[in-house]
Protein backbone atom coordinates (compact mmCIF):
# COMPACT_ATOMS: atom_id res chain seq x y z
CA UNK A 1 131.45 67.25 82.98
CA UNK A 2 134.70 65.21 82.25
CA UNK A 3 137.17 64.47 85.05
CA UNK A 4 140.07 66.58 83.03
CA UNK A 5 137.52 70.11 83.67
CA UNK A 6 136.19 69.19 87.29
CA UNK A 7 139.15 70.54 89.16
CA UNK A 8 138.67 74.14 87.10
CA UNK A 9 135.45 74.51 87.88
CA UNK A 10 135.69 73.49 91.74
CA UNK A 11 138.65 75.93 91.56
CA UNK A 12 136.30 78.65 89.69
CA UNK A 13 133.41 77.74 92.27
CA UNK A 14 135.91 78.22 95.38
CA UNK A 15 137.13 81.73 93.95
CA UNK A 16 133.82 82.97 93.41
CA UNK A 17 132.79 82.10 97.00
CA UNK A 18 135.91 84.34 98.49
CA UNK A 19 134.57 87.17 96.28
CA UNK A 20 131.17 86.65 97.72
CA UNK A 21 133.02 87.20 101.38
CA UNK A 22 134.66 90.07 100.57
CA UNK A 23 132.00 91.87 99.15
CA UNK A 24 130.01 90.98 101.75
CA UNK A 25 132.13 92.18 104.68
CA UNK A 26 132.93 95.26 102.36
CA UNK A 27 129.20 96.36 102.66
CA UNK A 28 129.49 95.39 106.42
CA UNK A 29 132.09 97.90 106.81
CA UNK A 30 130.61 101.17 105.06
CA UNK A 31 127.75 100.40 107.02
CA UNK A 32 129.16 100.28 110.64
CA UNK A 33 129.89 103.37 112.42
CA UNK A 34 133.26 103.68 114.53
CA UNK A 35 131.47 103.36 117.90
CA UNK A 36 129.92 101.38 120.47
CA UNK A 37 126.67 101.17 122.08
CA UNK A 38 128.38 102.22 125.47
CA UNK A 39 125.95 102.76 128.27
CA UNK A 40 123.86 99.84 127.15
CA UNK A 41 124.09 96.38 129.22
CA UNK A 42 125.74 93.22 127.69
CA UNK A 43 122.44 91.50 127.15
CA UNK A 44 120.37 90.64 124.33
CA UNK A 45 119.02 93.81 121.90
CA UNK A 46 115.52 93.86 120.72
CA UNK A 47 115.51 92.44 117.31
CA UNK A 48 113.69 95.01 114.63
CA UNK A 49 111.10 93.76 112.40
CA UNK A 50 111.18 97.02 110.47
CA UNK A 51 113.96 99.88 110.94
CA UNK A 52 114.40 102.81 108.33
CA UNK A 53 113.93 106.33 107.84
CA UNK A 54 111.73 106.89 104.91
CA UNK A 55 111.94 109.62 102.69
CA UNK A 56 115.06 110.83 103.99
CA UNK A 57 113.47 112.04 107.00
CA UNK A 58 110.72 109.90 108.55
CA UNK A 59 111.69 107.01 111.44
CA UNK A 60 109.89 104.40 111.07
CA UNK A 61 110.38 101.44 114.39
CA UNK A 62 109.01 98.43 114.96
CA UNK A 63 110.12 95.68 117.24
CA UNK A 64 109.39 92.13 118.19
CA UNK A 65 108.84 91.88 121.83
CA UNK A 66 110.00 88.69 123.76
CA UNK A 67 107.14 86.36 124.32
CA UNK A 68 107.72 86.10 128.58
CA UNK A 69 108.14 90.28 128.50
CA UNK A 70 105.75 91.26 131.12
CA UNK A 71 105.72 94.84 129.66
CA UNK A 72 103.17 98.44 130.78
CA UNK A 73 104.79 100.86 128.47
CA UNK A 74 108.02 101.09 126.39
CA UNK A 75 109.68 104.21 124.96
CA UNK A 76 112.84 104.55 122.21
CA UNK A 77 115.80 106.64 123.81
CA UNK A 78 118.04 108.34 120.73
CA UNK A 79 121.27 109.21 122.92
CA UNK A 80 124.55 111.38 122.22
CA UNK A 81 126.83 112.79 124.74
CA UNK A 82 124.13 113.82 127.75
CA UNK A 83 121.55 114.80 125.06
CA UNK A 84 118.70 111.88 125.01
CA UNK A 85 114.80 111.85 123.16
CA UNK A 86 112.63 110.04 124.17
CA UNK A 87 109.48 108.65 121.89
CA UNK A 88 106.76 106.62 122.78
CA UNK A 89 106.47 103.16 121.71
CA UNK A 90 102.87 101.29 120.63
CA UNK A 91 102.27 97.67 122.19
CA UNK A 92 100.71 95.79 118.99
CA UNK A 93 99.48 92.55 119.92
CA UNK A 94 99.49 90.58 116.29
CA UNK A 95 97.38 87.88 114.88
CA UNK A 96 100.08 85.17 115.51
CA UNK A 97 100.65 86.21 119.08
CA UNK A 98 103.45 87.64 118.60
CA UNK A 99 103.40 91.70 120.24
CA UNK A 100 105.34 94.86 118.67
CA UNK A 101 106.44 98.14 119.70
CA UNK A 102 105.92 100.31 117.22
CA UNK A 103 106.44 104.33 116.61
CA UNK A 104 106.90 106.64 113.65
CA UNK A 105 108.45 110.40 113.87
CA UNK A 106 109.75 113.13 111.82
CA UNK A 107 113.51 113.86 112.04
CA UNK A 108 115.00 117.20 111.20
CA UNK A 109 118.44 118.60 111.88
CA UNK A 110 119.26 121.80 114.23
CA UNK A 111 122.61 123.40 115.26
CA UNK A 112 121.12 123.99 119.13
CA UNK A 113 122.42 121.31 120.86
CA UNK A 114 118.80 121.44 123.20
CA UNK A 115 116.75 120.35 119.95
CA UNK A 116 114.09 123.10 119.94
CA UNK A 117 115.37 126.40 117.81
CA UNK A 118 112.15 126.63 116.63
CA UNK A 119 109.36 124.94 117.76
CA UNK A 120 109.27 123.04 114.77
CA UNK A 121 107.20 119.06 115.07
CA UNK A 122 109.85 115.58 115.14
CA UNK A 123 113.13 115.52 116.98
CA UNK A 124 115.30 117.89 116.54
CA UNK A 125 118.77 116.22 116.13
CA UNK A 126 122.42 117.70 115.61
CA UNK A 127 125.04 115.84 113.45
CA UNK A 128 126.90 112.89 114.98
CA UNK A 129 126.10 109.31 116.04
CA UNK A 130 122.90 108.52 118.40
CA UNK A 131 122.72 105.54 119.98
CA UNK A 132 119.28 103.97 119.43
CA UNK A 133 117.91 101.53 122.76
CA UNK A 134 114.69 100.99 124.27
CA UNK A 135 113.16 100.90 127.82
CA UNK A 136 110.73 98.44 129.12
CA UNK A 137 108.34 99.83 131.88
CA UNK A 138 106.95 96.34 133.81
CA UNK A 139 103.48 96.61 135.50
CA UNK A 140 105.24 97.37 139.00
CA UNK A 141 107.29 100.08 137.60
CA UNK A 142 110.22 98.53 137.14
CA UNK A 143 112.81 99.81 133.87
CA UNK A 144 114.29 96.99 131.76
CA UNK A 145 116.96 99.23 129.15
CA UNK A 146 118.23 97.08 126.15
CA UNK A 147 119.59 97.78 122.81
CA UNK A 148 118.06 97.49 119.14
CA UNK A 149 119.90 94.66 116.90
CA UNK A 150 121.19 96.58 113.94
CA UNK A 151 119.73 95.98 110.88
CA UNK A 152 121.44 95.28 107.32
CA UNK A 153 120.62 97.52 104.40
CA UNK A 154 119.63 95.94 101.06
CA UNK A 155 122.96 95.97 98.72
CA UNK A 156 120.37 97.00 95.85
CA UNK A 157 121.61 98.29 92.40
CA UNK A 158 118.29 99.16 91.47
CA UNK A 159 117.44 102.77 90.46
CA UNK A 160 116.50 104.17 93.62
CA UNK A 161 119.29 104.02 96.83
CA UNK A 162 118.28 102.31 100.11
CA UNK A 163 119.39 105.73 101.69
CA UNK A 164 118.20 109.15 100.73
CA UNK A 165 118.76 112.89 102.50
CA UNK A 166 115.97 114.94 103.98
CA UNK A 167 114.37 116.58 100.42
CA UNK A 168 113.33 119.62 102.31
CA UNK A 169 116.32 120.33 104.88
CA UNK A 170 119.14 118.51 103.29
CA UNK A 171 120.77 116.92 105.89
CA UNK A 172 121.82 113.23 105.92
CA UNK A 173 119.63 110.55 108.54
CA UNK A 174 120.85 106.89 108.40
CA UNK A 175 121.05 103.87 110.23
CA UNK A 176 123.82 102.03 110.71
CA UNK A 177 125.46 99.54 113.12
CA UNK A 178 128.07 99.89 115.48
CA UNK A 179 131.08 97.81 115.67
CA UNK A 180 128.96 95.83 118.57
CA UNK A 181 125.77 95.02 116.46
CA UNK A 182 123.80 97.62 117.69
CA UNK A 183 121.60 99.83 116.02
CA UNK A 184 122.53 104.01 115.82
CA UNK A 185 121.68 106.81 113.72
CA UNK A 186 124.00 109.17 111.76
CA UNK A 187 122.94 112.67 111.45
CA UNK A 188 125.01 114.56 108.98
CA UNK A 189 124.33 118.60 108.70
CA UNK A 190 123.07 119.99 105.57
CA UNK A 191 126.08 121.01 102.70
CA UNK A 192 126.26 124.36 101.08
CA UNK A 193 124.25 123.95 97.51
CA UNK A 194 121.70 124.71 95.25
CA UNK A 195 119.32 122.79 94.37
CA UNK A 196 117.27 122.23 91.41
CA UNK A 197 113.28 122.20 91.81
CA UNK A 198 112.01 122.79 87.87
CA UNK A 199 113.54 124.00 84.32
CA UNK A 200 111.02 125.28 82.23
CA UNK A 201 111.59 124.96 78.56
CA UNK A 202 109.23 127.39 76.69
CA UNK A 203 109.34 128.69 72.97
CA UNK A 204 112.07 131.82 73.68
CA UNK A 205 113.54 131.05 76.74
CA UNK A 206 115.05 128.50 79.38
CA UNK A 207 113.53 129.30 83.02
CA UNK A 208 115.08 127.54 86.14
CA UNK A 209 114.10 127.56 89.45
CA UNK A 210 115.73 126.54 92.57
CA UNK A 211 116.83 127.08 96.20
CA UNK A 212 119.94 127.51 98.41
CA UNK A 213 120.64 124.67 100.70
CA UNK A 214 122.43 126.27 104.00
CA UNK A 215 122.93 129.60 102.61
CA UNK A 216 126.25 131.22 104.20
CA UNK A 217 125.43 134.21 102.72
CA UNK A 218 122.33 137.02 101.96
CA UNK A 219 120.10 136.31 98.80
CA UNK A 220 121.90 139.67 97.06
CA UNK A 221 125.66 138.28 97.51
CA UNK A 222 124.62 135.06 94.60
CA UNK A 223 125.02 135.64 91.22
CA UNK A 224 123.36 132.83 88.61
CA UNK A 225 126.23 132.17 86.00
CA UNK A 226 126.20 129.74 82.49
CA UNK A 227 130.10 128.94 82.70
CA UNK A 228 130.99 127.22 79.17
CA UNK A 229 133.00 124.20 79.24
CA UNK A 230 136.44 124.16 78.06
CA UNK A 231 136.89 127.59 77.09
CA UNK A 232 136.16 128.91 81.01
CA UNK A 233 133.88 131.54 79.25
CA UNK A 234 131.34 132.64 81.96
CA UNK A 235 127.97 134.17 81.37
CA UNK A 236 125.35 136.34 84.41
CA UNK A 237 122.07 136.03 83.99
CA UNK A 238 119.92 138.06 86.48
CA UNK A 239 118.30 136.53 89.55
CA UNK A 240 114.95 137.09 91.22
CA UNK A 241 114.47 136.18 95.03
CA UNK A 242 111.63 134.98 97.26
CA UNK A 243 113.11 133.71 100.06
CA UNK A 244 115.57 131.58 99.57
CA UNK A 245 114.24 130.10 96.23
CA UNK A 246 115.40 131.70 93.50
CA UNK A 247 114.50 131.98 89.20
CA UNK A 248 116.48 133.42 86.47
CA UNK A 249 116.29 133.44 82.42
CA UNK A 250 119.00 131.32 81.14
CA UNK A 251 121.41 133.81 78.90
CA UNK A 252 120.75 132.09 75.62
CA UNK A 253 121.92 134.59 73.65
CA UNK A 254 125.56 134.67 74.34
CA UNK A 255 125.55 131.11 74.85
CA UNK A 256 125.44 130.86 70.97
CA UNK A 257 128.30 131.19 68.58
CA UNK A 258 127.33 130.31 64.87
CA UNK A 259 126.32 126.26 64.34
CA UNK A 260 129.37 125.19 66.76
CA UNK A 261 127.47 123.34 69.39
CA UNK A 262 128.78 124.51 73.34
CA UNK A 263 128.13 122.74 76.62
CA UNK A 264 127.50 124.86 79.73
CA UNK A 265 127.25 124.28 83.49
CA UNK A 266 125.21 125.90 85.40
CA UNK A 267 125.51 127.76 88.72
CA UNK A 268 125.15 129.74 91.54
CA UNK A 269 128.71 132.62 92.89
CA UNK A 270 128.89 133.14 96.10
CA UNK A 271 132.46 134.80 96.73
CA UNK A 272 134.67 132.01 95.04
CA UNK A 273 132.28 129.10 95.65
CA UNK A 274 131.00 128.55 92.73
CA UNK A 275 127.58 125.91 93.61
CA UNK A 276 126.69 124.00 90.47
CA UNK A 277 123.04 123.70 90.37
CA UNK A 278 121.63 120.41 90.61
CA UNK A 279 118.83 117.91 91.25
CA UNK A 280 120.59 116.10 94.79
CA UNK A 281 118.15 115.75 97.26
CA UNK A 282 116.70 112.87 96.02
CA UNK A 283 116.76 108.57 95.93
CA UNK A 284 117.46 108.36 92.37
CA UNK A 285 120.83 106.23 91.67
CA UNK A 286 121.00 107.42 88.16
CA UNK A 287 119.81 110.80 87.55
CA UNK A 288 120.81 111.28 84.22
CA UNK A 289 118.99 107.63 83.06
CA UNK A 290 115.91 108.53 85.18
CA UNK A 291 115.33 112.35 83.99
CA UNK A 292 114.75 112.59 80.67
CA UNK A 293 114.72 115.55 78.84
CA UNK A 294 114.19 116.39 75.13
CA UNK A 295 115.88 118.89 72.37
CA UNK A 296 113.64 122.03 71.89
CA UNK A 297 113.88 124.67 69.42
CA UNK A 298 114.36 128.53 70.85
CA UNK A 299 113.79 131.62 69.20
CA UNK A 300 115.69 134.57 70.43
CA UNK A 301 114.40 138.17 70.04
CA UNK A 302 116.55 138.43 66.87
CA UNK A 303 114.58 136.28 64.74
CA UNK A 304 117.68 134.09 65.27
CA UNK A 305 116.85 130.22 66.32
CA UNK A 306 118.65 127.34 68.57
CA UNK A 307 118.96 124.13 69.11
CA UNK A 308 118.78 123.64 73.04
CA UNK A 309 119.21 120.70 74.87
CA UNK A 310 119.10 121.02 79.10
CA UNK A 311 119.80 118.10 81.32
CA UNK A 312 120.73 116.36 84.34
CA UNK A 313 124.06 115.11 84.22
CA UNK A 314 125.38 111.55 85.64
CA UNK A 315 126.64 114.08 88.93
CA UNK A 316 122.97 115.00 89.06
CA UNK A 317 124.48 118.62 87.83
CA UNK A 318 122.34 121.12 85.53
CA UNK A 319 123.87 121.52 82.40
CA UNK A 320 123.25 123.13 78.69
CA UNK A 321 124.39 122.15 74.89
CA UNK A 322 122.63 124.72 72.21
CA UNK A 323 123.93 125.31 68.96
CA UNK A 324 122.30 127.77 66.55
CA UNK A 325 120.96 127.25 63.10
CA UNK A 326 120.22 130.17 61.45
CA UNK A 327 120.34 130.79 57.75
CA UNK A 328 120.71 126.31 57.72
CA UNK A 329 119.54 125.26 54.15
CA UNK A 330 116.55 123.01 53.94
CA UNK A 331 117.02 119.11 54.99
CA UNK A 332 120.66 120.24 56.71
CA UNK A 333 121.93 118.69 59.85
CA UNK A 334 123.51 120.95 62.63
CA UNK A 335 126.56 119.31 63.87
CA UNK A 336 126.31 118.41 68.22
């Protein structure tokens, strides 16, 4: 490199190291949680060798023990307010030496603040920020509480997210740090939605199949609507019930208006919530890259036929194009 470039590029080099920082402490910021690990003692937190809920609802914990711990039994403590669970911990001598405490659990969410509504295995946890620490039982009896060191999540832009809600429940479980380096847990209730399971795409019709996240309301107060973009044109379609999953027949034939193609969204009315339907519950970054779906040919009970195309949009939203081709001369192109 000549001497007239070298003080561009260390100038270049020096700017793309202050990015690096602020990036970094930007992630370092959504991640911590506006709290402190009150209650626990200014000494030093057990550092994790694994911390993370899997699957959106499974804790998974294990922690290096120190090497002089003289330790019987150990236990995790997930605190908030005067509510505290307690789980047992695994001592796990390793090849090396070394010695974990280890535990898995399921998590779910409840609105009792006692944890057991019904009966149901894991911890029962309401929303808010639990404090996660640990306590030590020596062989005389003696209790040793510490913290768990807070753990950083990978800053991944791969096609599945480090973080994922509870696929069955819907509510939100994740770990973050507090603004002292300790580990806690977020619990975030369930929202208000529908959610996708399948689409079927069969010779005459478009089936879809779903179920209400946190209903607010009976089964018979939803209707399942096609509303048509742009022109605010809105379509019912019949719903069957079992539980709280539901299935309907997409309205095809009114969602049709010569060879002009239309786009439609669809959803759930409650009152005047209108709940798009939608695949959310799930780790995929890019739902509309990662579910694929082809164009299928329809035809109605008119003899008429369409050009349907159903997908998940880039919001992870359900939503329609079809365009009908009837009477279309041979080797014609319908126009999308």
């Amino acid at each position: 490199m000549s001497d007239a470039l070298l003080p561009y590029a260390v100038g270049a080099a020096k700017r793309a190291r202050r990015v690096a920082v602020r990036m970094r402490r930007r992630v370092e910021r959504l991640h911590t949680a506006p709290a402190f690990g009150g209650g626990i003692p200014p000494r030093p937190a057990l550092r994790p060798l694994h911390l993370s809920v899997l699957g959106g609802r499974t804790l998974n914990v294990a922690l290096l023990l120190p090497p002089t711990a003289d330790v019987a039994a150990a236990r995790l403590e997930l605190a908030r307010g005067g509510r505290v669970h307690r789980l047992p911990l695994e001592l796990e001598p390793q090849s090396d030496g070394t010695r974990l405490l280890t535990a898995t659990t399921a998590l779910r969410f409840t609105d009792t603040p006692d944890g057991d509504d019904d009966g149901a295995p894991g911890l029962g946890l309401t929303a808010g920020l639990w404090r996660v620490a640990t306590v030590l039982t020596g062989p005389a009896g003696q209790e040793t509480r510490t913290g768990v060191a807070a753990v950083a999540l990978p800053a991944t832009d791969g096609p599945v997210a480090p973080v994922s809600p509870d696929p069955a429940g819907g509510a939100h479980f994740r770990l973050m740090r507090s603004v002292d380096g300790f580990a806690v847990l977020k619990v975030r209730a369930p929202a208000h939605q529908a959610e996708l399971d399948t689409f079927a795409l069969r010779w005459d019709r478009i089936t879809v199949r779903g179920r209400v996240v946190a209903p607010q309301a009976p089964p018979a107060a939803y209707t399942a609507q096609a509303v048509r973009r742009g022109g605010g044109a809105v379509l019912q379609a019949p719903l069957e019930w079992d539980g709280d999953r539901f299935a309907f027949d997409l309205p095809l034939a009114g969602m049709v208006s010569g060879r002009r193609a239309h786009r439609w969204d669809i959803q759930l009315q409650q009152g005047r919530t209108g709940l798009k339907i939608g695949r959310r519950l799930t780790d995929l970054r890019r739902r509309d890259q990662v579910i694929r779906t082809s164009f299928r040919i329809i035809a109605l009970e008119d003899g008429s036929l369409l050009r349907v195309h159903a997908y998940i949009t880039s919001a992870g939203a359900l939503a329609v194009s079809c365009v009908g081709f009837e009477g279309a001369p041979d080797g014609a192109e319908e126009r999308v």
